[in-house]
PDB file of N, CA and C in Angstrom:
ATOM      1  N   UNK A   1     -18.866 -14.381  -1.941  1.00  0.00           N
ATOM      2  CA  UNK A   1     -18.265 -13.544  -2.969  1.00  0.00           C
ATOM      3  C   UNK A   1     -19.213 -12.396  -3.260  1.00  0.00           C
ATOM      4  N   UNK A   2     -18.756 -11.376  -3.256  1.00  0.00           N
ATOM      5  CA  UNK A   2     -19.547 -10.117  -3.797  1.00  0.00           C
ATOM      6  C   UNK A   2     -19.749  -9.943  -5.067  1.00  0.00           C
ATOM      7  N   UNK A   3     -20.923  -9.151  -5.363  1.00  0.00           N
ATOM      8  CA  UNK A   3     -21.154  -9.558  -6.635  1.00  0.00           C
ATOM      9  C   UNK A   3     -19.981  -8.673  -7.642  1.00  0.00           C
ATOM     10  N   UNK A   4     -19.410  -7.449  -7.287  1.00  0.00           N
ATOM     11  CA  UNK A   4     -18.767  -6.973  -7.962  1.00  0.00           C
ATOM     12  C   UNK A   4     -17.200  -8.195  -8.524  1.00  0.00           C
ATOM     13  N   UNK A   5     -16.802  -8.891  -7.440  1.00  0.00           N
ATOM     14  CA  UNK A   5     -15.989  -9.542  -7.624  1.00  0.00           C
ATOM     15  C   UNK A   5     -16.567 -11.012  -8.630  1.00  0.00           C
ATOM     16  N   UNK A   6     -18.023 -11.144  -8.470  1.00  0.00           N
ATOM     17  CA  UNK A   6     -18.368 -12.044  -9.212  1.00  0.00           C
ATOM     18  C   UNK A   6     -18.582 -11.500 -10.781  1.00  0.00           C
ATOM     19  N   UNK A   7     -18.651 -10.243 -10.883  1.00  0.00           N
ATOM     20  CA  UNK A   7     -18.844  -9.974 -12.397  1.00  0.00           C
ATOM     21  C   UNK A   7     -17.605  -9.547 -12.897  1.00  0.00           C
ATOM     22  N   UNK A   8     -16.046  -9.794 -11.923  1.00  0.00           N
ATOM     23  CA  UNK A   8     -15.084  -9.675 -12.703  1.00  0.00           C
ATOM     24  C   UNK A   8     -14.648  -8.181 -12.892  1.00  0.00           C
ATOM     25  N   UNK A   9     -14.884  -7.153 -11.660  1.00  0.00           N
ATOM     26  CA  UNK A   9     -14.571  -6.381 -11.906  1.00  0.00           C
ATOM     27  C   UNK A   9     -13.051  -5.428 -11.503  1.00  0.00           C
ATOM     28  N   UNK A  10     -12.008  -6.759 -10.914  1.00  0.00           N
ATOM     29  CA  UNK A  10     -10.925  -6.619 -11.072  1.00  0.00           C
ATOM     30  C   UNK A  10     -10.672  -5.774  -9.520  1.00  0.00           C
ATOM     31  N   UNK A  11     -11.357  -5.779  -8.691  1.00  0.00           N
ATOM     32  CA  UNK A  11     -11.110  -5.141  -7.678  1.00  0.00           C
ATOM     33  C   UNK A  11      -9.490  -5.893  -6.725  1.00  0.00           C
ATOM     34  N   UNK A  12      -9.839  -7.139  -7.084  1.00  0.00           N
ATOM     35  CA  UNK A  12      -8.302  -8.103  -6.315  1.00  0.00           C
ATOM     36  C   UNK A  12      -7.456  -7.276  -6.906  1.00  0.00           C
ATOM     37  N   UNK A  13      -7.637  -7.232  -8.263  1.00  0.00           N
ATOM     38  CA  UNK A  13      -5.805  -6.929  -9.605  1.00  0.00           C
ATOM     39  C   UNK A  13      -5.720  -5.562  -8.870  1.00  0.00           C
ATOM     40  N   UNK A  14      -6.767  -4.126  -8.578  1.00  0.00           N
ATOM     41  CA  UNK A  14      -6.537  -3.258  -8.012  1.00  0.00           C
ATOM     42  C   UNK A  14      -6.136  -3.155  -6.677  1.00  0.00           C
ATOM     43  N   UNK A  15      -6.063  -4.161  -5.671  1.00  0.00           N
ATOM     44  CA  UNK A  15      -5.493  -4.226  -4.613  1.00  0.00           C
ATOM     45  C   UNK A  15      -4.254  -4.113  -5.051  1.00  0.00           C
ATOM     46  N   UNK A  16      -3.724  -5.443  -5.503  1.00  0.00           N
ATOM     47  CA  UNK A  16      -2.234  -5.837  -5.480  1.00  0.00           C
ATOM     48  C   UNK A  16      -1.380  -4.772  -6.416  1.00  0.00           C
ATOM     49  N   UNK A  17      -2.421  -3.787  -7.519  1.00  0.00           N
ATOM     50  CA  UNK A  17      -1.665  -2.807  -7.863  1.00  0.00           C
ATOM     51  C   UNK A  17      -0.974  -1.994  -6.864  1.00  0.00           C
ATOM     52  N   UNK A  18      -1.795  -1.474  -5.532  1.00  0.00           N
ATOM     53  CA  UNK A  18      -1.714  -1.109  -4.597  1.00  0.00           C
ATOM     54  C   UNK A  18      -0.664  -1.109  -3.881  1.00  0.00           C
ATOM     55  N   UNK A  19      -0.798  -2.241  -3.151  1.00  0.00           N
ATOM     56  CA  UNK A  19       0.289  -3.444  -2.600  1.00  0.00           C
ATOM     57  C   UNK A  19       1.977  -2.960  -3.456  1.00  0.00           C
ATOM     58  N   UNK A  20       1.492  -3.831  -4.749  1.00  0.00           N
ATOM     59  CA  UNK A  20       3.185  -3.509  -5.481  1.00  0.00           C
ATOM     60  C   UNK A  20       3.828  -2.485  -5.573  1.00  0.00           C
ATOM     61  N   UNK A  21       2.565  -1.192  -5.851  1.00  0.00           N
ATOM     62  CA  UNK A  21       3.327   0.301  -6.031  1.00  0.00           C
ATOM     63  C   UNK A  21       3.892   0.993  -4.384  1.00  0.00           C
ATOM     64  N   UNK A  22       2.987   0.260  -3.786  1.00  0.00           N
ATOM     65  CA  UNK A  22       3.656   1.076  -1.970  1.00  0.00           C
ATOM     66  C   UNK A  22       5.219  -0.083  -2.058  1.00  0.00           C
ATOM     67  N   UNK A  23       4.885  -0.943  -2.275  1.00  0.00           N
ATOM     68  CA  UNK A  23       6.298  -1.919  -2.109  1.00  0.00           C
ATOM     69  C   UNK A  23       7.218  -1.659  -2.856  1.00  0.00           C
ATOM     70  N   UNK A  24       6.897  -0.976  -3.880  1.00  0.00           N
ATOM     71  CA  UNK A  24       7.994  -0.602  -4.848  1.00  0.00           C
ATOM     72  C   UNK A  24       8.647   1.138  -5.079  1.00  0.00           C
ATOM     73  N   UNK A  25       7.932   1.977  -3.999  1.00  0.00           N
ATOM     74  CA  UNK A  25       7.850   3.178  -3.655  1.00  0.00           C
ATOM     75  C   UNK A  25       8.731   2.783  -2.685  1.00  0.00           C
ATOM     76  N   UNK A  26       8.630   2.276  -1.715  1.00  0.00           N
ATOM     77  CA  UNK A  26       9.030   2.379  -0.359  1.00  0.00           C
ATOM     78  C   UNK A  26      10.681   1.348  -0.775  1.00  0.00           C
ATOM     79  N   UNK A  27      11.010   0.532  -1.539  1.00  0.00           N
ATOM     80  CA  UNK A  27      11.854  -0.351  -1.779  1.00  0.00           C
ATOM     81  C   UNK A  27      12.991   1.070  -2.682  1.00  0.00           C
ATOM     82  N   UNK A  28      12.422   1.921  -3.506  1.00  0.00           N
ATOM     83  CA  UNK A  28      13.284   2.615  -4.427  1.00  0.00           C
ATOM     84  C   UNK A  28      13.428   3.665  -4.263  1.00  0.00           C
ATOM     85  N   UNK A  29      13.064   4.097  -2.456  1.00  0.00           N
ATOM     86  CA  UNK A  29      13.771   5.153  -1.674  1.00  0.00           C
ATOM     87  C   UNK A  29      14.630   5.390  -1.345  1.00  0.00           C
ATOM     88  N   UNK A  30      15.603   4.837  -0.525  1.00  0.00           N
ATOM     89  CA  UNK A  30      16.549   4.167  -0.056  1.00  0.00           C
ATOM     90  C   UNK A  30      16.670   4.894   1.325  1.00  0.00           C
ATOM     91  N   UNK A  31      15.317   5.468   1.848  1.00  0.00           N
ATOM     92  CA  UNK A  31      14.931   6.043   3.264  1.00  0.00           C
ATOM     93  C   UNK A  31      13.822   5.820   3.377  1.00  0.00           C
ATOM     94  N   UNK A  32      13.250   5.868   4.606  1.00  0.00           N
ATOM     95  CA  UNK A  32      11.631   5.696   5.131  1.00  0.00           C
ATOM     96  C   UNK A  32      11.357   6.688   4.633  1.00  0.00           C
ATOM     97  N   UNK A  33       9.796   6.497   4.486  1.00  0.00           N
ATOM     98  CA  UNK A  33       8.646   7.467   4.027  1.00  0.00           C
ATOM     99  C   UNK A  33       7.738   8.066   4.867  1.00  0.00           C
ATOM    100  N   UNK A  34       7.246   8.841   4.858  1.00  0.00           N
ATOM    101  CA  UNK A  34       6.284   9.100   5.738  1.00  0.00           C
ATOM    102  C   UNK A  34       4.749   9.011   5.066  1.00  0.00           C
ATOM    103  N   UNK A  35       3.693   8.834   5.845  1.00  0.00           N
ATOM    104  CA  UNK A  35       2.795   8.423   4.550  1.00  0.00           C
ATOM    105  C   UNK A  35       2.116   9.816   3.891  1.00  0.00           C
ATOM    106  N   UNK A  36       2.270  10.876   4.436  1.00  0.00           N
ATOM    107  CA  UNK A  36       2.277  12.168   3.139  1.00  0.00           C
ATOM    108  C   UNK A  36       3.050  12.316   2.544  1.00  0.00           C
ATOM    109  N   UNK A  37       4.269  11.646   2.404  1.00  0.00           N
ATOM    110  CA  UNK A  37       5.325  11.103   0.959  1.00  0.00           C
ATOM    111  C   UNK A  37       4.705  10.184   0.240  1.00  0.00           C
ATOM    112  N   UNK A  38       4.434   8.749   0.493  1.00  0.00           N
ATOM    113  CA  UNK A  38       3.824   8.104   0.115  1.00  0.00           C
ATOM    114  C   UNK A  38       2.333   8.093  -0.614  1.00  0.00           C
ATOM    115  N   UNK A  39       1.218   9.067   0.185  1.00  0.00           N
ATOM    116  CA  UNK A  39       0.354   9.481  -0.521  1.00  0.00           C
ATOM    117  C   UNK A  39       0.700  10.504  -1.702  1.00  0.00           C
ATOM    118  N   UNK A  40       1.819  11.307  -1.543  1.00  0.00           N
ATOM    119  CA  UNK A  40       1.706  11.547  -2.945  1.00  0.00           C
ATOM    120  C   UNK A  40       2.500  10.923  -4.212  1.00  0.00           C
ATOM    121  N   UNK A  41       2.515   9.960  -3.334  1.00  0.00           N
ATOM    122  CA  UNK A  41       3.600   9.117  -4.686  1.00  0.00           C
ATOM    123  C   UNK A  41       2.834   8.622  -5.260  1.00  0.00           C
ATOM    124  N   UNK A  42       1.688   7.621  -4.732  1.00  0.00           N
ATOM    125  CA  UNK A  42       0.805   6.740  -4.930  1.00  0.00           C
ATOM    126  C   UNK A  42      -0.590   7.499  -5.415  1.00  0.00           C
ATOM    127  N   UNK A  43      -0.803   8.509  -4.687  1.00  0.00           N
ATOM    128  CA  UNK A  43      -2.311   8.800  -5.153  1.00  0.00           C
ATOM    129  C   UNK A  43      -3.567   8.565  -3.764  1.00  0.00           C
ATOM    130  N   UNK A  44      -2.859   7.834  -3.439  1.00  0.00           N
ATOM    131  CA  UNK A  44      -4.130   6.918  -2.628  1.00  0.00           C
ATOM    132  C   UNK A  44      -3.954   7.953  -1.041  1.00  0.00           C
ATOM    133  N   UNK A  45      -5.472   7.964  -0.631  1.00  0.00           N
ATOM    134  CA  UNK A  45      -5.613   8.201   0.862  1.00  0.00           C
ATOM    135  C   UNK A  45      -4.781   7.843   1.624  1.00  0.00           C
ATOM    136  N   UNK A  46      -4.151   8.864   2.584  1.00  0.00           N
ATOM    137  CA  UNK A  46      -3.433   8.631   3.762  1.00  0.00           C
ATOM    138  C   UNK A  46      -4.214   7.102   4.720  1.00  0.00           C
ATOM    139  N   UNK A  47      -5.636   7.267   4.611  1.00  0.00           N
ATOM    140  CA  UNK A  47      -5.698   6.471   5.745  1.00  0.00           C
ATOM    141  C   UNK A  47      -6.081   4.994   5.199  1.00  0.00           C
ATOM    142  N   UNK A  48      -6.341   4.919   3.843  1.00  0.00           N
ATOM    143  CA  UNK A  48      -5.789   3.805   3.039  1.00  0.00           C
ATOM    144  C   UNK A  48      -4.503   3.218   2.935  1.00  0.00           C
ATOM    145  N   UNK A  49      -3.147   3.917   3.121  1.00  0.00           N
ATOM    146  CA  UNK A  49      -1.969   3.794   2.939  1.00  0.00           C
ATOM    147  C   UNK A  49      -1.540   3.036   4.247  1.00  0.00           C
ATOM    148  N   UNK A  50      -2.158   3.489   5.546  1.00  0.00           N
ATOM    149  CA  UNK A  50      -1.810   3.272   6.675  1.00  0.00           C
ATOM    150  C   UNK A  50      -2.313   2.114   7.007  1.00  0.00           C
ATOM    151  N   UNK A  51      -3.978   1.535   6.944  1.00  0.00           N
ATOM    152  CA  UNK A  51      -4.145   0.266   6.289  1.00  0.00           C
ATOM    153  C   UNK A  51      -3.356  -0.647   6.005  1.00  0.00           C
ATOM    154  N   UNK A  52      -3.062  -0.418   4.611  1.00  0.00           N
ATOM    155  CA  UNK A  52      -2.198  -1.083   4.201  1.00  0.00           C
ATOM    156  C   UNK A  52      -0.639  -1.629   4.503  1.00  0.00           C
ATOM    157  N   UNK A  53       0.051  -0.495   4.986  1.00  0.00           N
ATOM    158  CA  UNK A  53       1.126  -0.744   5.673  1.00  0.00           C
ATOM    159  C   UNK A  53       0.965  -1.188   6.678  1.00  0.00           C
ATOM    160  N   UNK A  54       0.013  -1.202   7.322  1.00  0.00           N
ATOM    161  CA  UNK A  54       0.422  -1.917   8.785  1.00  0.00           C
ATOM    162  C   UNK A  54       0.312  -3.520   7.967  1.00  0.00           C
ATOM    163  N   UNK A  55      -0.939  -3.697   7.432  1.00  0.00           N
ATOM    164  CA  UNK A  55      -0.692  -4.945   7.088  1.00  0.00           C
ATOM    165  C   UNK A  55       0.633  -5.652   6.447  1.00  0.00           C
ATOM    166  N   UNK A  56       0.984  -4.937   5.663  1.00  0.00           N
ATOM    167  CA  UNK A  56       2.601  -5.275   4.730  1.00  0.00           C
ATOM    168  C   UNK A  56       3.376  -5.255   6.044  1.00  0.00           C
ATOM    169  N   UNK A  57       3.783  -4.558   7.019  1.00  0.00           N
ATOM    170  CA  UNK A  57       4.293  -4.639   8.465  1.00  0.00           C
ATOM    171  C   UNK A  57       4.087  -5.951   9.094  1.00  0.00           C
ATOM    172  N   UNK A  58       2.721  -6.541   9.499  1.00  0.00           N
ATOM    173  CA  UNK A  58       2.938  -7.238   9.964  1.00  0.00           C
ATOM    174  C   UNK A  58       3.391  -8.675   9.286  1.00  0.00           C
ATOM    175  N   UNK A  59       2.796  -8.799   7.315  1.00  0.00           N
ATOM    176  CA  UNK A  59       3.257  -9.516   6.913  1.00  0.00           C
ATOM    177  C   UNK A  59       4.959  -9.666   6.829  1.00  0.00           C
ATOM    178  N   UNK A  60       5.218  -8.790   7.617  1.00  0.00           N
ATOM    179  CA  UNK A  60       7.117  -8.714   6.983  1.00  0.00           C
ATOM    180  C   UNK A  60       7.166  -8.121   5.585  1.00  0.00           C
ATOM    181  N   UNK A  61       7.006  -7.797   5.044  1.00  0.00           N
ATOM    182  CA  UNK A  61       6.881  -7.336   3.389  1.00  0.00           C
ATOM    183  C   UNK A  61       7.401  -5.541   3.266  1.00  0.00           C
ATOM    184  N   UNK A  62       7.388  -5.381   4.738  1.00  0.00           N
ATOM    185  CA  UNK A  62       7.515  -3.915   4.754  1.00  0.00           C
ATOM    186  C   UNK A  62       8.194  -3.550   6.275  1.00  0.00           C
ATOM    187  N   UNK A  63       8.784  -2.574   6.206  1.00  0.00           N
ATOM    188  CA  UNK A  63       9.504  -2.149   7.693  1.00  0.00           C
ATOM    189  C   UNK A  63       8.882  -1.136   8.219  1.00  0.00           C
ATOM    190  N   UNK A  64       8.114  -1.065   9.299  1.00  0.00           N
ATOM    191  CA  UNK A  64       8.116   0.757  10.134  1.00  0.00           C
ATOM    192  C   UNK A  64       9.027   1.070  10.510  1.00  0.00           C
ATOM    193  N   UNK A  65       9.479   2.441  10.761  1.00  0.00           N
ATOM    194  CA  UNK A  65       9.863   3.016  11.588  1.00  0.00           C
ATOM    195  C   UNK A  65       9.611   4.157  11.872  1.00  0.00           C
ATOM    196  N   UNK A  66       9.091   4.062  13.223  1.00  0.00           N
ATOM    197  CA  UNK A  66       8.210   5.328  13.668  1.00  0.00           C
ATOM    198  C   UNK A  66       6.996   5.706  12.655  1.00  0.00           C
ATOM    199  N   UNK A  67       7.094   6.581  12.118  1.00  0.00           N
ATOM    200  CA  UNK A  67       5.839   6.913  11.413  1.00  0.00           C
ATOM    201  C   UNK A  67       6.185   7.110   9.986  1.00  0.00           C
ATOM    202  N   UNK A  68       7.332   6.170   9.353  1.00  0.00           N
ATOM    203  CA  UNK A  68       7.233   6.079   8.519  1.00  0.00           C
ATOM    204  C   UNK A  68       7.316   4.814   7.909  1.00  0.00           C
ATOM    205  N   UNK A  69       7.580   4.352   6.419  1.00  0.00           N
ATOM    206  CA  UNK A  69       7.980   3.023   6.098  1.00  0.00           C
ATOM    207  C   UNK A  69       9.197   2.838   5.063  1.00  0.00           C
TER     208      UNK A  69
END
């Protein structure tokens, strides 16, 4: 465990903020995104976003297509 995570500094709760707002961006589109849509929905780095989506991709949690989600 790192110590930041040992002093409770909420870095998990800021993931899954993460996580929920791309899932809930990409869910209340009702079209794919591309991730310079997505980065500016969210805030967050393109190459953070892409990260992330692939992972939500491969968890099933999220759809590609082509270069968007």
């Amino acid at each position: 465990m790192s110590a930041g995570a040992a002093a409770g500094d909420g870095a998990p709760a800021a993931m899954a903020d993460r996580i929920f707002a791309i899932v809930e961006i990409c869910a209340g589109a009702g079209r794919p995104l591309s991730l310079a849509e997505l980065a500016a929905e969210t805030g967050l780095p393109k190459s953070s976003l892409h990260r992330i989506c692939a992972q939500l991709v491969r968890l099933g949690a999220l759809d590609a297509d082509g270069a968007s989600y």
